[in-house]
C-alpha atoms as a PDB file:
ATOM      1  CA  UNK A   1       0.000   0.000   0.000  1.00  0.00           C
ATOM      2  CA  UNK A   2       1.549   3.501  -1.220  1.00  0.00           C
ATOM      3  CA  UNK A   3       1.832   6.001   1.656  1.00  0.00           C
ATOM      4  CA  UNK A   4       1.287   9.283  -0.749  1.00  0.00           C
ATOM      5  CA  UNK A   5       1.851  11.754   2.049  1.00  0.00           C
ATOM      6  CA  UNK A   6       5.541  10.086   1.033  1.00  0.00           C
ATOM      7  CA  UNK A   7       7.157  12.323  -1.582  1.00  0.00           C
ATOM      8  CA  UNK A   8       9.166   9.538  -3.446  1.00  0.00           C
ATOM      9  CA  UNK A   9       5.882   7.193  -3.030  1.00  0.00           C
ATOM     10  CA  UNK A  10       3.455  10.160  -4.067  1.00  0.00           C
ATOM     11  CA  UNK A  11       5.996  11.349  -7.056  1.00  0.00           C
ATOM     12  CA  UNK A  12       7.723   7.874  -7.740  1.00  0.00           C
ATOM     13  CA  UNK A  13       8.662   9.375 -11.096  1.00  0.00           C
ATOM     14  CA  UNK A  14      10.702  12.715  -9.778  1.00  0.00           C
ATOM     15  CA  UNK A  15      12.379  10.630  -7.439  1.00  0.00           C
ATOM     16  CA  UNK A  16      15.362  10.516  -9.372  1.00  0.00           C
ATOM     17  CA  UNK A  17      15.492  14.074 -10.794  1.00  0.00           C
ATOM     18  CA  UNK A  18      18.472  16.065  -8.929  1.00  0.00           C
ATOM     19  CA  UNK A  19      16.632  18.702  -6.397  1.00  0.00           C
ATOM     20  CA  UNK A  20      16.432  22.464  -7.241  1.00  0.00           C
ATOM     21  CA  UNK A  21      16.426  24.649  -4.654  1.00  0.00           C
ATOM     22  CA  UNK A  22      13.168  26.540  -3.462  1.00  0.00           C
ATOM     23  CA  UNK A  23      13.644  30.418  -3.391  1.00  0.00           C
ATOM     24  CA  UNK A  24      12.436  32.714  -0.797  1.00  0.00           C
ATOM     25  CA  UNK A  25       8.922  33.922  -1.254  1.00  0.00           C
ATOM     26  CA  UNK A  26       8.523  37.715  -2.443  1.00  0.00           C
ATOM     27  CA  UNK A  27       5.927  39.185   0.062  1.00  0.00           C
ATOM     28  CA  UNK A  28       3.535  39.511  -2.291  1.00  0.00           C
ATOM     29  CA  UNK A  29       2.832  35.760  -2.953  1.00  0.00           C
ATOM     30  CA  UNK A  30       2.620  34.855   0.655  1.00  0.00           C
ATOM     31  CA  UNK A  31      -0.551  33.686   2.319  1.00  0.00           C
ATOM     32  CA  UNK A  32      -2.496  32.949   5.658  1.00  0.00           C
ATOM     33  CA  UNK A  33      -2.286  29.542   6.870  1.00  0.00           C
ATOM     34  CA  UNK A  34      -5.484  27.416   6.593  1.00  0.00           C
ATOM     35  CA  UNK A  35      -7.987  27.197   9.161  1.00  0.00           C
ATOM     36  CA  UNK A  36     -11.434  28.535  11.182  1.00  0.00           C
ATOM     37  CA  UNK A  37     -14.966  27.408  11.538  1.00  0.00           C
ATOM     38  CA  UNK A  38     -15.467  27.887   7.668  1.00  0.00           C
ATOM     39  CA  UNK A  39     -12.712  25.681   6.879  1.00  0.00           C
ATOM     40  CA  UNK A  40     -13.394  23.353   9.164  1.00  0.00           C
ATOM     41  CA  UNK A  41     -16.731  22.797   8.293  1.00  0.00           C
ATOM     42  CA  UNK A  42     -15.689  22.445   4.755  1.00  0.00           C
ATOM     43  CA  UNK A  43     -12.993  19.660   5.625  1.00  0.00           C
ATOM     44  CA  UNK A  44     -15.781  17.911   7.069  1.00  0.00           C
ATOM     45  CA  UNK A  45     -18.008  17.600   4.366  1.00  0.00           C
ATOM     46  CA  UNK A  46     -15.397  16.789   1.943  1.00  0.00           C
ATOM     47  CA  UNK A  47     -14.284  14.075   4.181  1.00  0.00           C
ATOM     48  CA  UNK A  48     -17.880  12.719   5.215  1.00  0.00           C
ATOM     49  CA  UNK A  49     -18.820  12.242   1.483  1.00  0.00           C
ATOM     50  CA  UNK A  50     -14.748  10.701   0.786  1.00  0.00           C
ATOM     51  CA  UNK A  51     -14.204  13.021  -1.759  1.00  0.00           C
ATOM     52  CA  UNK A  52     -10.572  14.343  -3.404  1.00  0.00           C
ATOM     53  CA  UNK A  53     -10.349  17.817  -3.969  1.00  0.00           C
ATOM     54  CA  UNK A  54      -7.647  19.573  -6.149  1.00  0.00           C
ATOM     55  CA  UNK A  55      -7.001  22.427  -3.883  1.00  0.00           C
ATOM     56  CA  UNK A  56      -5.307  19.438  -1.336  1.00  0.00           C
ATOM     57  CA  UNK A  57      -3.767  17.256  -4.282  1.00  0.00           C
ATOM     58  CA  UNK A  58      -2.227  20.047  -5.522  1.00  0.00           C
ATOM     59  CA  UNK A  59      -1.027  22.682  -2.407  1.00  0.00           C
ATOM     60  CA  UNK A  60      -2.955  25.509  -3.680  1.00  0.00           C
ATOM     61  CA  UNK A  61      -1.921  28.522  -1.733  1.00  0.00           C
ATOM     62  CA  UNK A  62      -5.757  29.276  -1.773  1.00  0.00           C
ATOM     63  CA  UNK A  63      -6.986  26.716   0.083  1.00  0.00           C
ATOM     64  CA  UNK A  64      -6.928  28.514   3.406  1.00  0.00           C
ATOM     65  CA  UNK A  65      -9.279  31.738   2.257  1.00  0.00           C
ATOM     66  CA  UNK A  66     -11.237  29.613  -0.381  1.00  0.00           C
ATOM     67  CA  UNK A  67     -12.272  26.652   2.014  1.00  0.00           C
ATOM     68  CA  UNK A  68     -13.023  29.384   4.945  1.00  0.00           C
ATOM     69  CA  UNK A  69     -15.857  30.433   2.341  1.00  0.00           C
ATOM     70  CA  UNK A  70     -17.588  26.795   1.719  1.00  0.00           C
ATOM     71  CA  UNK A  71     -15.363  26.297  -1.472  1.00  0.00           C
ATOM     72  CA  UNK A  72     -13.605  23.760  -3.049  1.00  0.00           C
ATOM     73  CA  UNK A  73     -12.651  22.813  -6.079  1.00  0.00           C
ATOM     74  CA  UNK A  74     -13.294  18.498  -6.147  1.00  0.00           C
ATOM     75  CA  UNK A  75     -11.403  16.225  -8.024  1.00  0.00           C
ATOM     76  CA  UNK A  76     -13.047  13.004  -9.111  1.00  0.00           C
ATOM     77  CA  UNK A  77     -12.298   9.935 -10.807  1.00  0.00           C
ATOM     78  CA  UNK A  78      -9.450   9.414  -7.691  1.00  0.00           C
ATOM     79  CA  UNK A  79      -6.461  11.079  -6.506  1.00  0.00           C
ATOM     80  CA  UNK A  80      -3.449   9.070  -8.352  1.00  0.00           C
ATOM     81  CA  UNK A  81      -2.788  10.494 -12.378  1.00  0.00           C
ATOM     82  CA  UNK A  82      -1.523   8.319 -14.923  1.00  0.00           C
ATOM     83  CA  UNK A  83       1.072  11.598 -15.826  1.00  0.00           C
ATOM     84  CA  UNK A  84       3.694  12.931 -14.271  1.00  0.00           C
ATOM     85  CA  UNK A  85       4.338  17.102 -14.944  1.00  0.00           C
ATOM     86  CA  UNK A  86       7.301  18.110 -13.501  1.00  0.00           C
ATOM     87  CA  UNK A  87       5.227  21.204 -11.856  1.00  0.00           C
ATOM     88  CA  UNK A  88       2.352  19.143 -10.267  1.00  0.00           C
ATOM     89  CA  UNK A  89       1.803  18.077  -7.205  1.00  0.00           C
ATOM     90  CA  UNK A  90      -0.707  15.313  -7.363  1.00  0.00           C
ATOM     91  CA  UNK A  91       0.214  11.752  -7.125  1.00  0.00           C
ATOM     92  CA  UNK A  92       1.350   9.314  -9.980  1.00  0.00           C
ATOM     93  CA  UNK A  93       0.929   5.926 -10.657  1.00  0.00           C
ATOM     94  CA  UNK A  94      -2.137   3.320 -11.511  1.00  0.00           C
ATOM     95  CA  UNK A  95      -5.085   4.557 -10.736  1.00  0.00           C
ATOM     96  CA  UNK A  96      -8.040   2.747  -8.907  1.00  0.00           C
ATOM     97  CA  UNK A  97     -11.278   1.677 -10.391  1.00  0.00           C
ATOM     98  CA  UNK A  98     -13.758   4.219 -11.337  1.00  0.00           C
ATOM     99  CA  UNK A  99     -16.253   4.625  -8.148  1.00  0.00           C
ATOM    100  CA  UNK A 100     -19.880   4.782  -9.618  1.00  0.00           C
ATOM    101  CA  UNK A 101     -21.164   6.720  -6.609  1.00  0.00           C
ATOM    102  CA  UNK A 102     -18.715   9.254  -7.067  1.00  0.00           C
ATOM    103  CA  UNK A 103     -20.889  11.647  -8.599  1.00  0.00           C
ATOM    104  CA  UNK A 104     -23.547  11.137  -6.023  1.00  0.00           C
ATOM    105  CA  UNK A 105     -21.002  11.900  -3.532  1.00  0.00           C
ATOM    106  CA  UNK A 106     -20.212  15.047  -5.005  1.00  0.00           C
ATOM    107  CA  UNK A 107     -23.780  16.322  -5.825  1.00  0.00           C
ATOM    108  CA  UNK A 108     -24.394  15.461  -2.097  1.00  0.00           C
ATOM    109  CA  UNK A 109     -21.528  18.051  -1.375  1.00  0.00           C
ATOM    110  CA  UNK A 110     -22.561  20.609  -3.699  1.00  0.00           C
ATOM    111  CA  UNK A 111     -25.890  20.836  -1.737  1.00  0.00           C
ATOM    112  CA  UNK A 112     -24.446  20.573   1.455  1.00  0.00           C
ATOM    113  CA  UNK A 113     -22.022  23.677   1.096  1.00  0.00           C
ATOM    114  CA  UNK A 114     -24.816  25.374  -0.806  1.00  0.00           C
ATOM    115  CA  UNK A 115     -22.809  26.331  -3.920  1.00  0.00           C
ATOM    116  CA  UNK A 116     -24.325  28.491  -6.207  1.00  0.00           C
ATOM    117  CA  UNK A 117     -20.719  28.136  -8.613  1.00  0.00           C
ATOM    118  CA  UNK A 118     -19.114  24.632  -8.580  1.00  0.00           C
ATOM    119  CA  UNK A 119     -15.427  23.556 -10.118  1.00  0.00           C
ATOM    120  CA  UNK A 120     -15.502  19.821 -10.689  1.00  0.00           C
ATOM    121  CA  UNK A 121     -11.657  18.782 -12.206  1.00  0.00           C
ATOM    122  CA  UNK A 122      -9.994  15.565 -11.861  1.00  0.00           C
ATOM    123  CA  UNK A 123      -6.698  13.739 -12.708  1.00  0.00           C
ATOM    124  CA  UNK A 124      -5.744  12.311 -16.368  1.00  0.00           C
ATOM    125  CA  UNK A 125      -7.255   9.076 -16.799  1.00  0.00           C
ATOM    126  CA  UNK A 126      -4.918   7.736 -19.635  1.00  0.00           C
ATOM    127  CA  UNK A 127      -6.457   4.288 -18.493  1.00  0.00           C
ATOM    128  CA  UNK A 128      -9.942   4.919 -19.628  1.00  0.00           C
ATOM    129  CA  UNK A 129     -10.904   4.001 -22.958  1.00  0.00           C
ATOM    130  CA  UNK A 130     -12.895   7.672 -22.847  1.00  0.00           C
ATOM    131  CA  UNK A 131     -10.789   9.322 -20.630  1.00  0.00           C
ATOM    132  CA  UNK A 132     -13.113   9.422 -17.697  1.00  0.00           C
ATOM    133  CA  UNK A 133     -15.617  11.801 -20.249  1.00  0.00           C
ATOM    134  CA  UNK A 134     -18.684   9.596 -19.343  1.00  0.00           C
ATOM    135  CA  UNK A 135     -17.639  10.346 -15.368  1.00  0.00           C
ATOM    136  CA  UNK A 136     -17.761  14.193 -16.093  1.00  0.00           C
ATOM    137  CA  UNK A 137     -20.614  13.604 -18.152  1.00  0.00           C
ATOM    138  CA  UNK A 138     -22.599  11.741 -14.947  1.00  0.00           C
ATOM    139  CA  UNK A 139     -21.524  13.919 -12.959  1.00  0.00           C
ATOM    140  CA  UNK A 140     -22.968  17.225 -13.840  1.00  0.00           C
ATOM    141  CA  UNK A 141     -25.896  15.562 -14.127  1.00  0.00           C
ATOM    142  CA  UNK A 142     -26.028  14.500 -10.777  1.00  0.00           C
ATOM    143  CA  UNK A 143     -25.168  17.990  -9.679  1.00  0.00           C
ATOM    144  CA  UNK A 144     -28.034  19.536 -11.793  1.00  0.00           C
ATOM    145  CA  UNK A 145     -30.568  16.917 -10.204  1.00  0.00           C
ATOM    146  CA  UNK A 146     -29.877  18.155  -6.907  1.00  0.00           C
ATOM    147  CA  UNK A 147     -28.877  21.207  -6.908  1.00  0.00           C
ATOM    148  CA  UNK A 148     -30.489  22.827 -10.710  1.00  0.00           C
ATOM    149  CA  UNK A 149     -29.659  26.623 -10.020  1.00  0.00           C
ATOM    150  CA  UNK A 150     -25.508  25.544  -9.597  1.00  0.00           C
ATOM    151  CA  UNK A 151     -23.924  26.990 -12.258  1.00  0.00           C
ATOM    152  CA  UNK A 152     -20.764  24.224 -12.909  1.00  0.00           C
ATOM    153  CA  UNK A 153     -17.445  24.642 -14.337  1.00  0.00           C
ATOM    154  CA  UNK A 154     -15.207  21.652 -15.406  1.00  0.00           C
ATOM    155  CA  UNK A 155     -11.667  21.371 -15.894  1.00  0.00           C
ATOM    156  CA  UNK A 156     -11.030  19.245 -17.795  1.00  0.00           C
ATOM    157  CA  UNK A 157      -7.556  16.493 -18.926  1.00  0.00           C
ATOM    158  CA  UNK A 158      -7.131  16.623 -22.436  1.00  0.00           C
ATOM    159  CA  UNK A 159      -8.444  13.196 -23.470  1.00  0.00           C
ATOM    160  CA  UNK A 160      -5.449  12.356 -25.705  1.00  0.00           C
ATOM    161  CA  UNK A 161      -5.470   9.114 -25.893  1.00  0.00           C
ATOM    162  CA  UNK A 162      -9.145   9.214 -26.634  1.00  0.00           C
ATOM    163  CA  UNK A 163     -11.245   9.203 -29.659  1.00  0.00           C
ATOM    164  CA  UNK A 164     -12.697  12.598 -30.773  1.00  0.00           C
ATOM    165  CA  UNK A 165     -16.268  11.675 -29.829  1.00  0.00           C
ATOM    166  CA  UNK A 166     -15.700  11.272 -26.146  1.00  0.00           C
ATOM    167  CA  UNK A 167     -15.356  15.634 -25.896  1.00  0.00           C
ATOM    168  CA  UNK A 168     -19.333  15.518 -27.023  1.00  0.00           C
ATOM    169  CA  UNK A 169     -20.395  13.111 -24.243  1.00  0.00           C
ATOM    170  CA  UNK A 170     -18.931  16.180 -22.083  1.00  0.00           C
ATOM    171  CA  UNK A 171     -20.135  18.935 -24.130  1.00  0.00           C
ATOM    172  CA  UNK A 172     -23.792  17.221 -24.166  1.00  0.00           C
ATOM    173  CA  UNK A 173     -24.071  17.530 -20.474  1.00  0.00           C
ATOM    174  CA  UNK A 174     -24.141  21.346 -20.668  1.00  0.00           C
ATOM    175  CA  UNK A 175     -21.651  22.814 -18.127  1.00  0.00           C
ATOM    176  CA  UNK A 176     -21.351  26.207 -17.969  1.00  0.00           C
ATOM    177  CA  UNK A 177     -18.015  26.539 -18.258  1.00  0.00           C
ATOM    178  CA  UNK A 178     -15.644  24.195 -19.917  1.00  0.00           C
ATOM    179  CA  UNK A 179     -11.766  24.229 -18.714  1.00  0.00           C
ATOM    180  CA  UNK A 180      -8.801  22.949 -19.878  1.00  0.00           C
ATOM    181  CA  UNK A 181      -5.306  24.510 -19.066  1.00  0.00           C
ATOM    182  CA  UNK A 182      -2.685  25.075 -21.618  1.00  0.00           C
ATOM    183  CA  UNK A 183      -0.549  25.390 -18.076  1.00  0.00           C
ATOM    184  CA  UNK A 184       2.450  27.325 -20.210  1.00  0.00           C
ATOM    185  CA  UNK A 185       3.907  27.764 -23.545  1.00  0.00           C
ATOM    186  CA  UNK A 186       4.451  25.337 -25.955  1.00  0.00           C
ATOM    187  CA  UNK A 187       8.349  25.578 -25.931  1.00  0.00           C
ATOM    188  CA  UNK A 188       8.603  24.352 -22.206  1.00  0.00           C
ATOM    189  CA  UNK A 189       6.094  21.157 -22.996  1.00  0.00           C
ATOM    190  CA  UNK A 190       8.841  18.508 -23.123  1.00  0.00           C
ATOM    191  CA  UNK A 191      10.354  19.728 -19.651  1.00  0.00           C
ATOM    192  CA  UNK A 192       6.685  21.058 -17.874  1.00  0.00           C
ATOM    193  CA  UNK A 193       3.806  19.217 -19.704  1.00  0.00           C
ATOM    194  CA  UNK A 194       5.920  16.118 -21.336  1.00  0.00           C
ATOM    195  CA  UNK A 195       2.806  13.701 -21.431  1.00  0.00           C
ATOM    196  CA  UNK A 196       0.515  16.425 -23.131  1.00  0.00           C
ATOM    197  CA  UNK A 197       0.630  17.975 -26.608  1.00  0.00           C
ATOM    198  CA  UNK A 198       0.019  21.818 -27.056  1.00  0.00           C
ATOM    199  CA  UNK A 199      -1.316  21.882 -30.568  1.00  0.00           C
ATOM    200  CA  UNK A 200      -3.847  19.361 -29.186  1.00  0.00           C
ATOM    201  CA  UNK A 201      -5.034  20.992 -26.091  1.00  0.00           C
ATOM    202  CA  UNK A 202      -5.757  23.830 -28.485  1.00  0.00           C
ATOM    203  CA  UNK A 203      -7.775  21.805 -30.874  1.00  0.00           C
ATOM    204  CA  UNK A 204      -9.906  20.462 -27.875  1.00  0.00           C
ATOM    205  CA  UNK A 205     -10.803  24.192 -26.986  1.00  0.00           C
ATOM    206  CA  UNK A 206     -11.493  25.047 -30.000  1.00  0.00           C
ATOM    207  CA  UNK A 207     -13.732  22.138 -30.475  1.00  0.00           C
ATOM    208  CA  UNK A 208     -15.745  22.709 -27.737  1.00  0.00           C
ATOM    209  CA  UNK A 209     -16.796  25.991 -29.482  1.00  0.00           C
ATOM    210  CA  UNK A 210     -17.757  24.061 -32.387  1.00  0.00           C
ATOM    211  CA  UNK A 211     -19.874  21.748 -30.718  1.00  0.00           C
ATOM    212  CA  UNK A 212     -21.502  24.447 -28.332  1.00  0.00           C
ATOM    213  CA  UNK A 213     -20.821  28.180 -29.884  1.00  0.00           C
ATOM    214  CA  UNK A 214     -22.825  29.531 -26.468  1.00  0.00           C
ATOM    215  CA  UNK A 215     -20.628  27.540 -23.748  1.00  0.00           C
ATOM    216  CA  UNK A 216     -17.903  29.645 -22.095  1.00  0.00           C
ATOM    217  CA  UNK A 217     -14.455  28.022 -22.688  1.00  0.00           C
ATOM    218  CA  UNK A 218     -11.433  28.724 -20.393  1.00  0.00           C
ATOM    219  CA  UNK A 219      -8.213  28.198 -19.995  1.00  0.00           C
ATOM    220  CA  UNK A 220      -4.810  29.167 -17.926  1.00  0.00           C
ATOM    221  CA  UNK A 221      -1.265  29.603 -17.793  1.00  0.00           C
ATOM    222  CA  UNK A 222       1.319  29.502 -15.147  1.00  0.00           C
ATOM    223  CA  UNK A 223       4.661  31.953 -15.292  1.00  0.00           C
ATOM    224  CA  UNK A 224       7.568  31.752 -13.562  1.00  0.00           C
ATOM    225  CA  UNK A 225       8.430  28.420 -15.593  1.00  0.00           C
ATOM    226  CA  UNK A 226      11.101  30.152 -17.870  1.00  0.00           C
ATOM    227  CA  UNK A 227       8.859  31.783 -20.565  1.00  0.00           C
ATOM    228  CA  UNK A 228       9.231  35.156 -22.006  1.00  0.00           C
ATOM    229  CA  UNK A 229       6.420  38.056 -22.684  1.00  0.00           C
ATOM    230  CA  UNK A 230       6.737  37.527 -26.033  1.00  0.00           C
ATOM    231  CA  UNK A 231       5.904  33.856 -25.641  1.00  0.00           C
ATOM    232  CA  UNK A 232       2.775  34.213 -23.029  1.00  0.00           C
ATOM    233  CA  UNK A 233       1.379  36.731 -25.518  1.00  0.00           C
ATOM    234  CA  UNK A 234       1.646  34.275 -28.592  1.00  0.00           C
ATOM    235  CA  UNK A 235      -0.305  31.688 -25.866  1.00  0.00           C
ATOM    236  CA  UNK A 236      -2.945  34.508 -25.863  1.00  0.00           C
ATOM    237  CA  UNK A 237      -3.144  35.066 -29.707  1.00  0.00           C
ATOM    238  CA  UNK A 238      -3.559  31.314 -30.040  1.00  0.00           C
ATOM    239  CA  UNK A 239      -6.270  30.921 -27.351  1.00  0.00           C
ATOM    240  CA  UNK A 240      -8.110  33.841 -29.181  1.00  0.00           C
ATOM    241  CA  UNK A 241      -8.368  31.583 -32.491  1.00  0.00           C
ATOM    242  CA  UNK A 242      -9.511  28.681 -30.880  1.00  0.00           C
ATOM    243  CA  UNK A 243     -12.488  31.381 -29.194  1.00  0.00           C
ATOM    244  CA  UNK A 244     -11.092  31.247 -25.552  1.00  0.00           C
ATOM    245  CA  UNK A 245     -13.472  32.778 -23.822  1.00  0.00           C
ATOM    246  CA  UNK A 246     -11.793  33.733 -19.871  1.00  0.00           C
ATOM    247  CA  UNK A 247      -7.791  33.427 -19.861  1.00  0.00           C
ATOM    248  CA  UNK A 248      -6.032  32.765 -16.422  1.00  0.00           C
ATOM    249  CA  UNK A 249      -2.711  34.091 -15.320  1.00  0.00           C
ATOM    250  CA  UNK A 250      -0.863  32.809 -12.121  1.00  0.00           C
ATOM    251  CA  UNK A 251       2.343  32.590 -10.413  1.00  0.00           C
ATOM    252  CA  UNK A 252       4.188  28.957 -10.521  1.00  0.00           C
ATOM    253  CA  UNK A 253       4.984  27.861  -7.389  1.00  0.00           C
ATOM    254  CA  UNK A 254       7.357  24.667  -6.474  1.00  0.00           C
ATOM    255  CA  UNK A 255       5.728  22.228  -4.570  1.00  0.00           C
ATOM    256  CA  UNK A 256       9.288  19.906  -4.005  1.00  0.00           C
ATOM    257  CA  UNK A 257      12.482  20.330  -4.980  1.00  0.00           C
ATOM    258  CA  UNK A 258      11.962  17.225  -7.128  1.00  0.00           C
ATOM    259  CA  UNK A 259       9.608  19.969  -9.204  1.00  0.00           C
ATOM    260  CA  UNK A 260      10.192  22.093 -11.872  1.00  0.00           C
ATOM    261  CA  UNK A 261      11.924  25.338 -10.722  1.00  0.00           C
ATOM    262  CA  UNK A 262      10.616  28.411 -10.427  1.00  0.00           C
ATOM    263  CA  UNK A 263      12.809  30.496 -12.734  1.00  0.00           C
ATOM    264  CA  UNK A 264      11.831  33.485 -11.262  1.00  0.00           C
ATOM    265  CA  UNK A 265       8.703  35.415  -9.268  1.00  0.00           C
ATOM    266  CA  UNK A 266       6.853  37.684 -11.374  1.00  0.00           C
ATOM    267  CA  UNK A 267       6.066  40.869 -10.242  1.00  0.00           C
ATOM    268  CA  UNK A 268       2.215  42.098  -9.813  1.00  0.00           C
ATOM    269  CA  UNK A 269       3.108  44.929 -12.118  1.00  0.00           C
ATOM    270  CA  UNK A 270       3.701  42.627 -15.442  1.00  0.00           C
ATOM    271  CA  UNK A 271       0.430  40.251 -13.933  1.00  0.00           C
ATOM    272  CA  UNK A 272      -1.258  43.969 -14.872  1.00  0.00           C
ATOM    273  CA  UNK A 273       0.446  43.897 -18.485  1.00  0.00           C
ATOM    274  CA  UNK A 274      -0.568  40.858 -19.047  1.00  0.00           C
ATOM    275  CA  UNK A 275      -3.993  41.406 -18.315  1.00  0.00           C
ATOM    276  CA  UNK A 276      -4.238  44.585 -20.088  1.00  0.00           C
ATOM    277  CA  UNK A 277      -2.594  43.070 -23.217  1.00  0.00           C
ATOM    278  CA  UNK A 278      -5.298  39.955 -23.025  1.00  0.00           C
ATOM    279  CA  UNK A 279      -8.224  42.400 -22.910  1.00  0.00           C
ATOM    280  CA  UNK A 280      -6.536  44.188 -26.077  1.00  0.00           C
ATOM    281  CA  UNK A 281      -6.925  41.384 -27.592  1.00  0.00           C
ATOM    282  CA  UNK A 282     -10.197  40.620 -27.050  1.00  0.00           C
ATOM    283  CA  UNK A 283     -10.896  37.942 -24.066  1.00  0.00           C
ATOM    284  CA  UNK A 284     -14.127  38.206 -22.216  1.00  0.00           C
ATOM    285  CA  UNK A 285     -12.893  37.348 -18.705  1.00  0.00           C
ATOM    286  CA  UNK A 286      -8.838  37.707 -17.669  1.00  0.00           C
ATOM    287  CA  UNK A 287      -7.943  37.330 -14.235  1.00  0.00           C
ATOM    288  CA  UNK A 288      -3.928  38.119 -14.094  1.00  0.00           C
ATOM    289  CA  UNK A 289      -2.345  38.172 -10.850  1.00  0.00           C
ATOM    290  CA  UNK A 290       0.460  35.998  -8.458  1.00  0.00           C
ATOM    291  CA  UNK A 291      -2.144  33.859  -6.519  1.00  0.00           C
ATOM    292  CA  UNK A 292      -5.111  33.441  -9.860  1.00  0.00           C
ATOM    293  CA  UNK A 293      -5.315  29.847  -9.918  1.00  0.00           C
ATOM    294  CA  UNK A 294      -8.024  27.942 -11.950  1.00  0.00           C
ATOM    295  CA  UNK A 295     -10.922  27.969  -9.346  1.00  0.00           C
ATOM    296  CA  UNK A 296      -9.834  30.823  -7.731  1.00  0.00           C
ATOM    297  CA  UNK A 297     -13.058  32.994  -6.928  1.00  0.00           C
ATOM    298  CA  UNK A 298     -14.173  31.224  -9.964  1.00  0.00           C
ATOM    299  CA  UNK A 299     -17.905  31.563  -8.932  1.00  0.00           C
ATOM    300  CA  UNK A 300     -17.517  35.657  -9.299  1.00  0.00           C
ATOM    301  CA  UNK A 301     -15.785  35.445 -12.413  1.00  0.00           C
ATOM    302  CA  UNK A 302     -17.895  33.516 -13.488  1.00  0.00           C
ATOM    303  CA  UNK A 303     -20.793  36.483 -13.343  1.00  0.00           C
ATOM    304  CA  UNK A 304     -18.721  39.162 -14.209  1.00  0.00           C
ATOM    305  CA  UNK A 305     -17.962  36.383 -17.460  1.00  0.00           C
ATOM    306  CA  UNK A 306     -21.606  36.321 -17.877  1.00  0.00           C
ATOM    307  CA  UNK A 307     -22.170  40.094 -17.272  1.00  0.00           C
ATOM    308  CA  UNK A 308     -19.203  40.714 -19.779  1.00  0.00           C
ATOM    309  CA  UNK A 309     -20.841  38.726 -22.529  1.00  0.00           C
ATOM    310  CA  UNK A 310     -23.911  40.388 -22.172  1.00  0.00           C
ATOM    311  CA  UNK A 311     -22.384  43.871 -22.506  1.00  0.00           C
ATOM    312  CA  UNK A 312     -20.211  42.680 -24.973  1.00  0.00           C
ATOM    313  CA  UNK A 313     -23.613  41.224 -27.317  1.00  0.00           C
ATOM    314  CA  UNK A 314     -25.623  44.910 -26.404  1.00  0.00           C
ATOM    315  CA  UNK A 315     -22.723  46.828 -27.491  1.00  0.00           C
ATOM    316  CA  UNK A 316     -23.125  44.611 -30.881  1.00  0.00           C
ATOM    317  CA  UNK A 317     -26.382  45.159 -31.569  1.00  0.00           C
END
């Protein structure tokens, strides 16, 4: 039995990568440490219906203030990946059996907490014949049975290994927002994103829009990694032509020294370029800064997306 609170039994494929050493934290990406009656009361229900969630899998510096508020992001389909990116922090290996009541479990939750904005992610099932698309697909379902005025967000793997049809059995369960990170620029794939393809993760956002012109797509970068400007504003002009909808921008941070380094910490002042240069080019939704993750506040975005489309349509007509 793996003991993933291990590092070299949760990251069994970094273990023998040479360490790189952790800098100091600028002030502005530091945070409060978790805890209070909101966060405890979260950590309860997530435990009580055995659920994963991302922001734990993955350290997010957010957990803290996010849980304190009744949210978190849930990952399904287990908490082991079948890839290994050298900047992420959940666990690789084989992954268990699909649970079937998973996405009772999490529609349960959803009620429980009262969320009127829901992120549902998971790991990469690359041992699926569909990827784990059906799971999503069940999923919202369950979530819209239970709890019909939760607007849900998915973030989604890329289904690589996966025939073309399974991104419909996703698309036909009508989330509001559909998710997949290009996590950084193509250049750095081999060393950040080696299992994944660029090109591809492109195509499946863009494809999305095809299938569903009105569904809000998404997706998000990390910096820090070693890219330039000039590189996270081609990432931009790409996600434009595949119809990108809301473009994240966040600080990498290094989980282990097994991880990818961070090259450097970007200041708040270029997170402010960046997300003036992404409006200029004509994104709905940007949210640019050291701590955006994903899910971060992702239920408020996700009306000011809505209210931003709206003004966007009235200023068209």
């Amino acid at each position: 039995m793996r003991d993933l609170k291990l590092p070299e039994e949760r990251h069994p494929e970094k273990a023998h990568r040479k360490d790189n050493a952790q800098p100091k934290k600028p002030s502005w990406i530091r945070v409060r440490a978790p805890g209070g009656k909101g966060y405890a009361e979260t950590h309860k229900i997530m435990r009580e219906n055995k659920l994963s969630t991302v922001c734990e899998e993955a350290a997010c510096p957010n957990a803290g203030e996010c849980w304190s508020q009744g949210h978190a992001t849930m990952m399904i389909m287990g908490e082991i990946c079948t890839r290994g990116c050298t900047f992420c922090n959940v666990a690789t290996g084989r992954p268990d059996d699909l649970d079937v009541f998973e996405p009772g479990r999490v529609a349960d939750a959803v009620k429980k907490l009262g969320l009127n904005h829901v992120v549902i992610t998971s790991v990469d099932r690359d041992d699926l014949e569909d990827g784990g698309a059906e799971h999503f697909a069940q999923t919202i379902r369950a979530i819209r049975h239970k709890s019909p005025d939760t607007t849900i967000e998915i973030l989604t793997p890329d289904f690589l290994k996966c025939d073309t049809s399974v991104l419909e059995t996703v698309v036909e369960a009508k989330p509001d927002v559909f998710n997949h990170n290009l996590e950084t620029v193509p250049g750095l794939y081999p060393t950040v994103r080696p299992g994944a393809r660029y090109f591809h993760s492109l195509r499946l956002l863009q494809r999305v829009k095809e299938l569903d012109p009105s569904m809000f797509t998404k997706s998000g970068i990390m910096v820090g990694l070693g890219e330039d400007a000039q590189g996270v504003r081609q990432v931009m002009d790409d996600m434009r032509a595949a119809n990108v909808d809301f473009i994240t921008i966040g600080q990498y941070l290094q989980p282990t020294p097994k991880h990818h380094a961070v090259e450097r910490f970007v200041h708040p002042d270029e997170f402010k370029d960046y997300e003036k240069a992404a409006y200029g080019k004509g994104f709905t939704m940007v949210s640019a800064t050291p701590l955006t993750r994903s899910s971060y506040f992702a239920g408020n975005d996700f009306e000011r997306l809505r209210a931003n489309r709206e003004a966007q349509l009235s200023g068209k007509s």
